[in-house]
Structure formats: structure tokens, C-alpha cells
PDB file of N, CA and C in Angstrom:
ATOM      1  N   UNK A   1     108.903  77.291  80.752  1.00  0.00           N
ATOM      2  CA  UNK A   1     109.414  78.229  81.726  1.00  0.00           C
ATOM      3  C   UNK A   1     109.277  79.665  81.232  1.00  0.00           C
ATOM      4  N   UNK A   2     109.416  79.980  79.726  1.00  0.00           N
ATOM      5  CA  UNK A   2     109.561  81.244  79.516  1.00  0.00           C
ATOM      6  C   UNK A   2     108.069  81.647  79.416  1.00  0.00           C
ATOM      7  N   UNK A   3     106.891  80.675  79.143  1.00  0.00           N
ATOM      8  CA  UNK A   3     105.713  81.180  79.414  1.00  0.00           C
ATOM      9  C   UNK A   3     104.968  81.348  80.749  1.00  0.00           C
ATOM     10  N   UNK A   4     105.259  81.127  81.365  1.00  0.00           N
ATOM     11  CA  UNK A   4     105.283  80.967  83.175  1.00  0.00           C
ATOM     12  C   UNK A   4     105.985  82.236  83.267  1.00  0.00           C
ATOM     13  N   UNK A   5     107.021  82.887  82.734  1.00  0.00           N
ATOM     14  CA  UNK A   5     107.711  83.623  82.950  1.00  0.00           C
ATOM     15  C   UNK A   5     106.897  85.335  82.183  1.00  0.00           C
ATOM     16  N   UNK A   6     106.688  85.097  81.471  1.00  0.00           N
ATOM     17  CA  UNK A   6     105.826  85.927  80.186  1.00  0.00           C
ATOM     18  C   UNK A   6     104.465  86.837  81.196  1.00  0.00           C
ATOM     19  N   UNK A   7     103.662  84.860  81.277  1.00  0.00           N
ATOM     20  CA  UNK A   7     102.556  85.075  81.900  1.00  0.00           C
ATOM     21  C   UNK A   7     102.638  86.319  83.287  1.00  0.00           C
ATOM     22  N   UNK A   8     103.095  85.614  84.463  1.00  0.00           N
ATOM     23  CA  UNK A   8     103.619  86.841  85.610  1.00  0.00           C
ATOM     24  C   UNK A   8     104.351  88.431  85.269  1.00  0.00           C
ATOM     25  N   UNK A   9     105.040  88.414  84.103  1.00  0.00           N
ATOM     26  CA  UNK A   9     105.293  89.763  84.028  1.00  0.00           C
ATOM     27  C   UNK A   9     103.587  90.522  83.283  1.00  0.00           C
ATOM     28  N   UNK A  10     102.748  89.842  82.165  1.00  0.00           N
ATOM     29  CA  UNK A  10     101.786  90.513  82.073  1.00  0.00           C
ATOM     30  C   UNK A  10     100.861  90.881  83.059  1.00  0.00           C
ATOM     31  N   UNK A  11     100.567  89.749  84.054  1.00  0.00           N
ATOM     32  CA  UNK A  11     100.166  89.821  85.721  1.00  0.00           C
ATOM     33  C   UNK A  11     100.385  90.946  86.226  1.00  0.00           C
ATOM     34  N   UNK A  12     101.575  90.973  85.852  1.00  0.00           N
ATOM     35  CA  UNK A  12     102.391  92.540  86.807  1.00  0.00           C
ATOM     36  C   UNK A  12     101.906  93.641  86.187  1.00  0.00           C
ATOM     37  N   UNK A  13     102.154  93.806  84.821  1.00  0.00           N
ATOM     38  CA  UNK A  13     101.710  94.964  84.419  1.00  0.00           C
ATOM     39  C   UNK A  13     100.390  95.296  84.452  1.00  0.00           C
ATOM     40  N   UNK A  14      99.171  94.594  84.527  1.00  0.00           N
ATOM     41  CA  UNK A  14      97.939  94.504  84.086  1.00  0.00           C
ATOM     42  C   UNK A  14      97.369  94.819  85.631  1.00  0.00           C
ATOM     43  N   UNK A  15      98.299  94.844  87.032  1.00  0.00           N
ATOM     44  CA  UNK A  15      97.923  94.598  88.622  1.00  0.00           C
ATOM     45  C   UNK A  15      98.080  96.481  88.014  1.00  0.00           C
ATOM     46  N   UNK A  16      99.648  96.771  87.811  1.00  0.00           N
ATOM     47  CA  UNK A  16     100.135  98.077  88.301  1.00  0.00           C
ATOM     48  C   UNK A  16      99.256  99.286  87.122  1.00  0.00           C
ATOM     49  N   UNK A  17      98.381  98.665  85.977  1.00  0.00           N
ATOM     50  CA  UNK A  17      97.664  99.696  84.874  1.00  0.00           C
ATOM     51  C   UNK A  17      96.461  99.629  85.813  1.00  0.00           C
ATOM     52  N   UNK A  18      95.747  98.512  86.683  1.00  0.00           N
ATOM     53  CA  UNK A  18      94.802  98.488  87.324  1.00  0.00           C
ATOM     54  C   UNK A  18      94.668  99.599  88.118  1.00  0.00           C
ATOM     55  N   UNK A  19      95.841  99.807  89.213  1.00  0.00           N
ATOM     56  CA  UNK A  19      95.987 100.584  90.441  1.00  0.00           C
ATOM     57  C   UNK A  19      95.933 102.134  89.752  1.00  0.00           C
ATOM     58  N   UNK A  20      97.119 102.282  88.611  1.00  0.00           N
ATOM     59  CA  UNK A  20      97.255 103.274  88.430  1.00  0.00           C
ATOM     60  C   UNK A  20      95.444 104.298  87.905  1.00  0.00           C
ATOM     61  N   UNK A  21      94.830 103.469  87.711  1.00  0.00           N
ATOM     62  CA  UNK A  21      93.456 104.011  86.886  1.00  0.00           C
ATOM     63  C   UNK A  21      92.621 103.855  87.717  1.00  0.00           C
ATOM     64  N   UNK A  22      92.496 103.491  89.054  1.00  0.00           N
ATOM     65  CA  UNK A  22      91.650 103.378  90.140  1.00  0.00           C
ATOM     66  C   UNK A  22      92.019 104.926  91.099  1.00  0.00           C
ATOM     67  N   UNK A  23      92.942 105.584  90.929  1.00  0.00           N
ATOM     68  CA  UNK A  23      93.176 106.961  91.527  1.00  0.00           C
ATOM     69  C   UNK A  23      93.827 107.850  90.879  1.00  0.00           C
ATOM     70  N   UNK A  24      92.628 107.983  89.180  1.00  0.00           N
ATOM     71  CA  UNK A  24      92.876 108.952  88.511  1.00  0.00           C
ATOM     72  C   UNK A  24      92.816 110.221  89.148  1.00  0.00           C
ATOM     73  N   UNK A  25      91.514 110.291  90.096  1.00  0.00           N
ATOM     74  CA  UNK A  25      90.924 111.568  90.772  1.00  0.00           C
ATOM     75  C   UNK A  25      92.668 112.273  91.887  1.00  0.00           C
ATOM     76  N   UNK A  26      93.019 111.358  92.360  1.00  0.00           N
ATOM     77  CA  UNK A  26      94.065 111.800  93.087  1.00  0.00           C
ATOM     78  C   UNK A  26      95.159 112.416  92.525  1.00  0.00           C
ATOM     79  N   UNK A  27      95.644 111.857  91.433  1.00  0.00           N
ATOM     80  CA  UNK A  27      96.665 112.028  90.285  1.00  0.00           C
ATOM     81  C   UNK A  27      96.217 113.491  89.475  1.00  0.00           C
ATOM     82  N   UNK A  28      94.707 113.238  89.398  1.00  0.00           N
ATOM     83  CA  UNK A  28      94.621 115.059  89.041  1.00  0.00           C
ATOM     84  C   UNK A  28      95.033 116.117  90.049  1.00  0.00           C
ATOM     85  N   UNK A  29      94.382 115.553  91.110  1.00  0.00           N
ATOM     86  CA  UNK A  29      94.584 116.773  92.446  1.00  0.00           C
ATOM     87  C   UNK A  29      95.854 116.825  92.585  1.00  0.00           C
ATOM     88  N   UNK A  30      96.815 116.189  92.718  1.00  0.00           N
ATOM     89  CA  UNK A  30      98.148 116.311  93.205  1.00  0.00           C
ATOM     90  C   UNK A  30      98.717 117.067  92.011  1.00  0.00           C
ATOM     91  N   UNK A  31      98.414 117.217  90.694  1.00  0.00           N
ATOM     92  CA  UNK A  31      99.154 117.453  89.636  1.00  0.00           C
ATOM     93  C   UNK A  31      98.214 119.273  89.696  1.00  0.00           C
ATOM     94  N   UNK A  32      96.826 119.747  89.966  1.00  0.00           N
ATOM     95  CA  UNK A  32      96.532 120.833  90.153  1.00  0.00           C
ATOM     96  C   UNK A  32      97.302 121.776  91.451  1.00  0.00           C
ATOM     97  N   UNK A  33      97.415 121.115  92.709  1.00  0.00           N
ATOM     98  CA  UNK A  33      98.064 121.529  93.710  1.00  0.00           C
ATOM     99  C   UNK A  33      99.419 122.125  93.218  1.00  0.00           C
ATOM    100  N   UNK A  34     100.261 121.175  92.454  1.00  0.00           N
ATOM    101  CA  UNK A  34     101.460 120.950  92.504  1.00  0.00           C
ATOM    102  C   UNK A  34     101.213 122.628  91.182  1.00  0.00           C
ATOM    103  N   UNK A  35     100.068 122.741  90.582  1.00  0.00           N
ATOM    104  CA  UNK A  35     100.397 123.992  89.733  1.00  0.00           C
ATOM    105  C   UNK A  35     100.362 125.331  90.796  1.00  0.00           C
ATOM    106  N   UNK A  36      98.782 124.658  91.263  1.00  0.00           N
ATOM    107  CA  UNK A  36      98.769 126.492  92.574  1.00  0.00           C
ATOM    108  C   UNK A  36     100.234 126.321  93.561  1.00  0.00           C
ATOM    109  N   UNK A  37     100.885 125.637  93.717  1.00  0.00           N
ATOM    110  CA  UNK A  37     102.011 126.172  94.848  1.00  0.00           C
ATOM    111  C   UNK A  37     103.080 126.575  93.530  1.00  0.00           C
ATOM    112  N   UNK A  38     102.985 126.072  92.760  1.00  0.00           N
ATOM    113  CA  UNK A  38     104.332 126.616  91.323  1.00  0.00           C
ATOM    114  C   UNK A  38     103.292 128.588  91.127  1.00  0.00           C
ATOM    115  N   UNK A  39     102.547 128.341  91.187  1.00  0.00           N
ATOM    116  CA  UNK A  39     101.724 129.885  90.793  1.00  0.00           C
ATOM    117  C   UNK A  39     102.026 130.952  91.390  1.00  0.00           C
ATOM    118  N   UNK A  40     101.933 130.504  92.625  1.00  0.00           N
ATOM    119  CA  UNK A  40     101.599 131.204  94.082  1.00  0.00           C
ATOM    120  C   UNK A  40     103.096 131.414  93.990  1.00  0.00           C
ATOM    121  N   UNK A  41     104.372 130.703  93.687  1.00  0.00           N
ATOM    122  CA  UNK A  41     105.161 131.357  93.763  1.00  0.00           C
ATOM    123  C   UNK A  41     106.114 132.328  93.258  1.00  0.00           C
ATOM    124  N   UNK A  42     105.575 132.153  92.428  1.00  0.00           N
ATOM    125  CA  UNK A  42     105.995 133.287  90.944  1.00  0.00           C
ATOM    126  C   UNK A  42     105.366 134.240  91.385  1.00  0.00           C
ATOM    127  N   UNK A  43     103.672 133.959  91.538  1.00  0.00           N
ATOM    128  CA  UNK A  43     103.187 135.554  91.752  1.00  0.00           C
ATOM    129  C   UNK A  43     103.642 136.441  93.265  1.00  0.00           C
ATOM    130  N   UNK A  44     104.344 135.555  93.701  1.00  0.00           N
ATOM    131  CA  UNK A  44     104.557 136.162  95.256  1.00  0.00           C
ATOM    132  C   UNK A  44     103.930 135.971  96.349  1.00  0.00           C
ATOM    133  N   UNK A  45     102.878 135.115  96.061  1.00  0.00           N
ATOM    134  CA  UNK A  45     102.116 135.012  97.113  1.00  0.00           C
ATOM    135  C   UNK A  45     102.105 134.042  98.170  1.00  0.00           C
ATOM    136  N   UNK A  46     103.094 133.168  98.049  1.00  0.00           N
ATOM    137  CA  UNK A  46     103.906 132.429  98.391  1.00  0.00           C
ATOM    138  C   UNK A  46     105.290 132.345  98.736  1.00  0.00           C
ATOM    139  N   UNK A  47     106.128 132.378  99.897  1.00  0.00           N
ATOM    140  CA  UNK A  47     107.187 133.210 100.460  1.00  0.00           C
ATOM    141  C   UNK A  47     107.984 131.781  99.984  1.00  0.00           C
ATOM    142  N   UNK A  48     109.371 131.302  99.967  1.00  0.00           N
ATOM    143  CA  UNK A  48     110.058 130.328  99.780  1.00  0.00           C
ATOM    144  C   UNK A  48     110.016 129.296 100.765  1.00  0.00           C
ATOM    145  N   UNK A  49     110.236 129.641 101.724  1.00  0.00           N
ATOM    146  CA  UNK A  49     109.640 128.408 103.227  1.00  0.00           C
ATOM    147  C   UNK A  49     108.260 128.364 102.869  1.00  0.00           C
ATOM    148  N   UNK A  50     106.972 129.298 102.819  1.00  0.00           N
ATOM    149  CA  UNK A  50     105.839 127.712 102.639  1.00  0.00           C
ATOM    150  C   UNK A  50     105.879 127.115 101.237  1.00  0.00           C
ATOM    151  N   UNK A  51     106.550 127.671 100.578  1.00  0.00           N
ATOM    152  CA  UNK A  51     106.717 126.739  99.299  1.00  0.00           C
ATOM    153  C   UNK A  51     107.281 125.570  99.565  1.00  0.00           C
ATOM    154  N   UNK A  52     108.265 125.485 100.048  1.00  0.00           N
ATOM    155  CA  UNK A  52     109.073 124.423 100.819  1.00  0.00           C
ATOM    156  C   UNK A  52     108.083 123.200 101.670  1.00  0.00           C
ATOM    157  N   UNK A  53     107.459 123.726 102.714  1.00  0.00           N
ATOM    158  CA  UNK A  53     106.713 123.104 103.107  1.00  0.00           C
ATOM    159  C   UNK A  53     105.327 122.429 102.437  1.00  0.00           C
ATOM    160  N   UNK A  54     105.025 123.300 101.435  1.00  0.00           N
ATOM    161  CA  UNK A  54     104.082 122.710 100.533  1.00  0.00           C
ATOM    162  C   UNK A  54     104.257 121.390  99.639  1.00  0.00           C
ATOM    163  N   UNK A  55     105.008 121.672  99.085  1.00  0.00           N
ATOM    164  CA  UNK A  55     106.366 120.787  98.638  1.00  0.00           C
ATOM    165  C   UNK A  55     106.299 119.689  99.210  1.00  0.00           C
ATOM    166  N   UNK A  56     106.654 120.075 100.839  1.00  0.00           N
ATOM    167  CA  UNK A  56     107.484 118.692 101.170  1.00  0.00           C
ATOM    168  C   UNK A  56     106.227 117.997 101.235  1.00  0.00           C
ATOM    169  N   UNK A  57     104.733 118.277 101.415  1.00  0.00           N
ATOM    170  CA  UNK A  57     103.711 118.051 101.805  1.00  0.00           C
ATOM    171  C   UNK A  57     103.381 116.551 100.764  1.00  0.00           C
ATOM    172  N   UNK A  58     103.682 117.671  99.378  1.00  0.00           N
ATOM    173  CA  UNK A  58     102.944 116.992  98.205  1.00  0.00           C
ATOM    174  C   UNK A  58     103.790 115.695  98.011  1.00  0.00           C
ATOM    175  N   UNK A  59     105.209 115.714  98.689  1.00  0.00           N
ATOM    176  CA  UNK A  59     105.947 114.553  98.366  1.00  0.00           C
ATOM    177  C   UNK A  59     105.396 113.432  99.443  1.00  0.00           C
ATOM    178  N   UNK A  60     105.080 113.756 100.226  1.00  0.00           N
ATOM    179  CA  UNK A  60     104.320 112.828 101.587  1.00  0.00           C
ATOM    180  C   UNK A  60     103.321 112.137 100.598  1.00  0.00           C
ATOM    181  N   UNK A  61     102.493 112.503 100.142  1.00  0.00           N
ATOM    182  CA  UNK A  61     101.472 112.431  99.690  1.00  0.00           C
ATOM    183  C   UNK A  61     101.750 111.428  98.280  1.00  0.00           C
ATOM    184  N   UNK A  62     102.352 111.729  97.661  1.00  0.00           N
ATOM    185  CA  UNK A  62     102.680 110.932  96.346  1.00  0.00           C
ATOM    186  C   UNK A  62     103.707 109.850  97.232  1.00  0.00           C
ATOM    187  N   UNK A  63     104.641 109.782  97.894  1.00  0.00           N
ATOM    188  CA  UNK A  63     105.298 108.825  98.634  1.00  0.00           C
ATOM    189  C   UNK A  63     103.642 107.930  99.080  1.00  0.00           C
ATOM    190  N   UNK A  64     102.985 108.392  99.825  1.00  0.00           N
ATOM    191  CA  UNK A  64     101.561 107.889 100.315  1.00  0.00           C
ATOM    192  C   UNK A  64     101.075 106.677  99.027  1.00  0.00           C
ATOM    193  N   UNK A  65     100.736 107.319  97.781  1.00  0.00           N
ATOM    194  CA  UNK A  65      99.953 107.235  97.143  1.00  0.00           C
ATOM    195  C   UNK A  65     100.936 105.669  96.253  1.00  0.00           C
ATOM    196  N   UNK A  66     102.303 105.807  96.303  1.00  0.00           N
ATOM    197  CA  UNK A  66     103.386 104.602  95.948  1.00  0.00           C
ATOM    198  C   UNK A  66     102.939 103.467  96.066  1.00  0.00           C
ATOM    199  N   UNK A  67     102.795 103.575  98.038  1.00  0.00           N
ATOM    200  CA  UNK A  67     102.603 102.600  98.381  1.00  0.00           C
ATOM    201  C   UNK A  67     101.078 101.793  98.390  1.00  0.00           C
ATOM    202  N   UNK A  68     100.066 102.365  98.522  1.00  0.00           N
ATOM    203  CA  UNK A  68      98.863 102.452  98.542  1.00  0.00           C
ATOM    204  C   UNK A  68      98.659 101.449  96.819  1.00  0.00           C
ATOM    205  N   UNK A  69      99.263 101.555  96.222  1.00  0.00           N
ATOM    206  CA  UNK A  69      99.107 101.485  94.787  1.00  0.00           C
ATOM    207  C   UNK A  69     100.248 100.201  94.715  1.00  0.00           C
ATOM    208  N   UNK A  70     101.265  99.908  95.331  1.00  0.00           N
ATOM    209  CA  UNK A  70     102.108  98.744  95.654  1.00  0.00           C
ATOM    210  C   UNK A  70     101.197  97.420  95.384  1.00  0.00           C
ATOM    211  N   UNK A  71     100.313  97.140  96.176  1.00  0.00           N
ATOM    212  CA  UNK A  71      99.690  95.777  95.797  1.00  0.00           C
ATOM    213  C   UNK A  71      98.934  95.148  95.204  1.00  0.00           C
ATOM    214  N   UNK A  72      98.848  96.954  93.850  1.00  0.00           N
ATOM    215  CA  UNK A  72      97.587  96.413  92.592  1.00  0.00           C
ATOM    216  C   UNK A  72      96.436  97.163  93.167  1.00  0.00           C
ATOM    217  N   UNK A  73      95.829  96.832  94.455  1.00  0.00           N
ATOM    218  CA  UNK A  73      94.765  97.268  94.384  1.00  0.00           C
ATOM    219  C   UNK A  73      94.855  98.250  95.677  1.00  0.00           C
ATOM    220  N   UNK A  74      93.384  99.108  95.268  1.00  0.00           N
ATOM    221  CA  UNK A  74      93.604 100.278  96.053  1.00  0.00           C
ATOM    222  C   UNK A  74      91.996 100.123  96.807  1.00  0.00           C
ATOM    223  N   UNK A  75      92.004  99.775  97.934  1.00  0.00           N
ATOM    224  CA  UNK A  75      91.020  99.733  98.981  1.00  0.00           C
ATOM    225  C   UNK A  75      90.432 101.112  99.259  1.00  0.00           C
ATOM    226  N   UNK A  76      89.219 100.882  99.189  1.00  0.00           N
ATOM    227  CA  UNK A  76      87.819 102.454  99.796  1.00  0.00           C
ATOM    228  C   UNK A  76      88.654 103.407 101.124  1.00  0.00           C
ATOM    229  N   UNK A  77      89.401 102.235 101.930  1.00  0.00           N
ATOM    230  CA  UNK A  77      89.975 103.005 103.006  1.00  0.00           C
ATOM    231  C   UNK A  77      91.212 103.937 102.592  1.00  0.00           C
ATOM    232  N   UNK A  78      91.817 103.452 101.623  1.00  0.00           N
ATOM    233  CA  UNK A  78      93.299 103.541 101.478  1.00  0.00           C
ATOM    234  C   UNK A  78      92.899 105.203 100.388  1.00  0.00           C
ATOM    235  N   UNK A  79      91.655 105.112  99.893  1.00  0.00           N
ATOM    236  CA  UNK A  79      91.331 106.142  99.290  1.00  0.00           C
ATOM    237  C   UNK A  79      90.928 107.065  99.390  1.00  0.00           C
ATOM    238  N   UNK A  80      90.017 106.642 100.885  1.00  0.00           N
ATOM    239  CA  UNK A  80      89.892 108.113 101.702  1.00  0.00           C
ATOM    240  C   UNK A  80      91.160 108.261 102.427  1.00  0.00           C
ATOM    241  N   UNK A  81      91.972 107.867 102.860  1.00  0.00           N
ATOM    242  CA  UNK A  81      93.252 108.043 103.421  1.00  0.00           C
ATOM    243  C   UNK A  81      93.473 109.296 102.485  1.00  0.00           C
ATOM    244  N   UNK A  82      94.112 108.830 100.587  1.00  0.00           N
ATOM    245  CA  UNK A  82      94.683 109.839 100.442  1.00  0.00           C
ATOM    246  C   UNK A  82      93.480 111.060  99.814  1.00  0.00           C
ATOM    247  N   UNK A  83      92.243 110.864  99.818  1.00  0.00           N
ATOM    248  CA  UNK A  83      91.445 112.367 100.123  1.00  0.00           C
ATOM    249  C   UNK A  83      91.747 112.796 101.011  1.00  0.00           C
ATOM    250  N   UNK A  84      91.687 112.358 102.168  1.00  0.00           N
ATOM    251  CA  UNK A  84      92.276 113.457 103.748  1.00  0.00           C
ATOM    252  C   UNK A  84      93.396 113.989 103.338  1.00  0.00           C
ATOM    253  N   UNK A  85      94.202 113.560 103.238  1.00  0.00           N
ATOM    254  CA  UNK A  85      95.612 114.458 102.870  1.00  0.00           C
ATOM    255  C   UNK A  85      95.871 115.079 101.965  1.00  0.00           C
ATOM    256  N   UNK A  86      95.032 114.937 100.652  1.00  0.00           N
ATOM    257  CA  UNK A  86      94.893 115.767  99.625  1.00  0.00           C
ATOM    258  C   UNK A  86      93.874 117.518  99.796  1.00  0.00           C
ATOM    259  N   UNK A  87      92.873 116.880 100.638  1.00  0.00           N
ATOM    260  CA  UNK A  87      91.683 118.127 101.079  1.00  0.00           C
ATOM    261  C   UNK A  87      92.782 118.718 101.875  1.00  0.00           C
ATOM    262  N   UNK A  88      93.500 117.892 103.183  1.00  0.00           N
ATOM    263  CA  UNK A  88      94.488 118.960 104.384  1.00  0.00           C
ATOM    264  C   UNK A  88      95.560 119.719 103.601  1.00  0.00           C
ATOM    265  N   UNK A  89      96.178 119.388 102.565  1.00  0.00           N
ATOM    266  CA  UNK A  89      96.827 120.017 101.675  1.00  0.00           C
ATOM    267  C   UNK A  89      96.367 121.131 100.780  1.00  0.00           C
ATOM    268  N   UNK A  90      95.322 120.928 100.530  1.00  0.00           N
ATOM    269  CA  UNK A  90      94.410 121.959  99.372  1.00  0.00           C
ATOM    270  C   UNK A  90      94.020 123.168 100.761  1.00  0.00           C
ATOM    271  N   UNK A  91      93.583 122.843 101.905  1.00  0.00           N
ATOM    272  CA  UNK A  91      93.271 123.918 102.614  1.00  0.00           C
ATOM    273  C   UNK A  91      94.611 124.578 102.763  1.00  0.00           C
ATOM    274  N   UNK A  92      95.775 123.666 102.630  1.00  0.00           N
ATOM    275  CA  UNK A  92      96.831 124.484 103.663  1.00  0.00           C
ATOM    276  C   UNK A  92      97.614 125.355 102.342  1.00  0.00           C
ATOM    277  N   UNK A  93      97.384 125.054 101.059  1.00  0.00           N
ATOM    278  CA  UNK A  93      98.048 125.797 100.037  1.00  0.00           C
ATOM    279  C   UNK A  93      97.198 127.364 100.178  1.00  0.00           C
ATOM    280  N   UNK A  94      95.742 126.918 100.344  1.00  0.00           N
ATOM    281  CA  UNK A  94      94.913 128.194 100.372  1.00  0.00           C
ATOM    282  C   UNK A  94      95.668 129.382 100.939  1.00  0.00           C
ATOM    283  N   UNK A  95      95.693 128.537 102.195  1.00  0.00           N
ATOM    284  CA  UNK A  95      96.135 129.403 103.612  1.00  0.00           C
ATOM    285  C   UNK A  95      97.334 130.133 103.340  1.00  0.00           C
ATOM    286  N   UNK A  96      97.866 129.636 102.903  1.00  0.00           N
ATOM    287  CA  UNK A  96      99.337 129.966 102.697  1.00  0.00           C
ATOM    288  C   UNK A  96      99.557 131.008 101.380  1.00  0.00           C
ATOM    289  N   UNK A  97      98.327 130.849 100.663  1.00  0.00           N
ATOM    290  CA  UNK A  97      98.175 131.816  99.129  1.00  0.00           C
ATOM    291  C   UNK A  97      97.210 132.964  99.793  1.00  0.00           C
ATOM    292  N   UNK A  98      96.652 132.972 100.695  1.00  0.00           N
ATOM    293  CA  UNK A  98      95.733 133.879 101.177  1.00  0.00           C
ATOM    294  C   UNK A  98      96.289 134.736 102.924  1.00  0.00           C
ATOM    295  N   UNK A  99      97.282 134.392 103.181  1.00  0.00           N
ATOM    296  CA  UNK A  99      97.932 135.070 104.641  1.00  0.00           C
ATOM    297  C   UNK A  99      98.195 136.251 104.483  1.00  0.00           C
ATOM    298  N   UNK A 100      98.172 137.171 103.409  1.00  0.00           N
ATOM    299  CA  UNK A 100      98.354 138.866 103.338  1.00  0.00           C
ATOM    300  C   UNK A 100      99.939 138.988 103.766  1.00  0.00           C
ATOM    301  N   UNK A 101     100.721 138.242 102.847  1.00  0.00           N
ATOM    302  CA  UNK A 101     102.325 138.194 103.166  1.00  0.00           C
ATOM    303  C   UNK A 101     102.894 139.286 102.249  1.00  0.00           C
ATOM    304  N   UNK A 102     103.490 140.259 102.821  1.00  0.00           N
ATOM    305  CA  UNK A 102     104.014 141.506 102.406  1.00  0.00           C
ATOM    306  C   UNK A 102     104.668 141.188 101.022  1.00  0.00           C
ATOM    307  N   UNK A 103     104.136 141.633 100.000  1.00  0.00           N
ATOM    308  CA  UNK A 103     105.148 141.327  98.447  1.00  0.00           C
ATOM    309  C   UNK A 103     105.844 142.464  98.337  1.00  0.00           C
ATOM    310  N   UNK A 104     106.992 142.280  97.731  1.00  0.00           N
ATOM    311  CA  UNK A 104     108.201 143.115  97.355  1.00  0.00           C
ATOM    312  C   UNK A 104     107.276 143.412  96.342  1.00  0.00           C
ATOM    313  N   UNK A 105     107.678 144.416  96.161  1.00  0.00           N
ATOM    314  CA  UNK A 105     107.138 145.492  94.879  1.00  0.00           C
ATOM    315  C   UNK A 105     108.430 146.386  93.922  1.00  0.00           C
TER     316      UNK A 105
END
């Protein structure tokens, strides 16, 4: 029993090291994003509401990426899934670092 038992927890870990290394590329992007909206707001270029919204964006997205990664494996679809939302995010940080928003001086 305790090797039956052994066996399935290495199962487990060996499903969830699988998933995690199949969307290294995503795990970078979300971790670069997550620096330009921390940047953008220090330097000002970024007002506190779209920080907020950026934010809440990137948590969609890693919430996304949980589940996607839930059953070990991560399907071609499930991966352009989270490129779309990673690219709609990367445009919308732009946007939001580039709107000519009045800085306190």
C-alpha cells in the first residue's frame, strides 16, 4: 500500500514538473510584464487605476495559466489561449505607458 501510495505521489509530481516546463515562455512574459507595470509606476507613467487594471489583468492571466497547467499537460490550444492574453496585455501595458498622462513634477 505504501508503494502504490509513493508511486502516485511521484506521478503527481513528475505530471505538475512536466506542465510547469512546457510554459516556460509564458512564465517569462508574465514575470517581464509584471516588471514594466512595477516601472511604469514608479516612473509615473502609469497613473494608479491603470496600474490597478494592469494588475488585475496579469492575475486573470496567471489564474488562466493554474488551470491550463491543472491536468499535467498543456495542449497547442490552451497555449495559444494564453499567448492571446499575454500579447492583449503587452499591447495594453504599452498603451497605458505611452497615453501622454500629465506627470506631477
Amino acid at each position: 500500500m505504501k508503494q502504490i501510495f509513493s508511486i502516485a505521489i511521484l506521478l503527481m509530481l513528475s505530471l505538475a514538473a512536466q506542465a510547469q516546463s512546457q510554459t516556460k515562455r509564458a512564465d517569462t512574459r508574465q514575470k517581464a510584464q509584471r516588471v514594466r507595470i512595477a516601472d511604469g509606476r514608479q516612473d509615473g507613467e502609469l497613473t494608479n487605476r491603470e496600474a490597478a487594471a494592469l494588475n488585475k489583468q496579469q492575475r486573470h492571466i496567471r489564474r488562466t495559466e493554474r488551470r491550463v497547467k491543472a491536468d499535467g499537460v498543456v495542449t497547442p490550444q490552451e497555449k495559444m489561449k494564453l499567448e492571446r492574453k499575454q500579447d492583449r496585455a503587452n499591447r495594453n501595458i504599452r498603451r497605458a505607458k505611452n497615453n501622454q498622462v500629465e506627470k506631477p513634477q
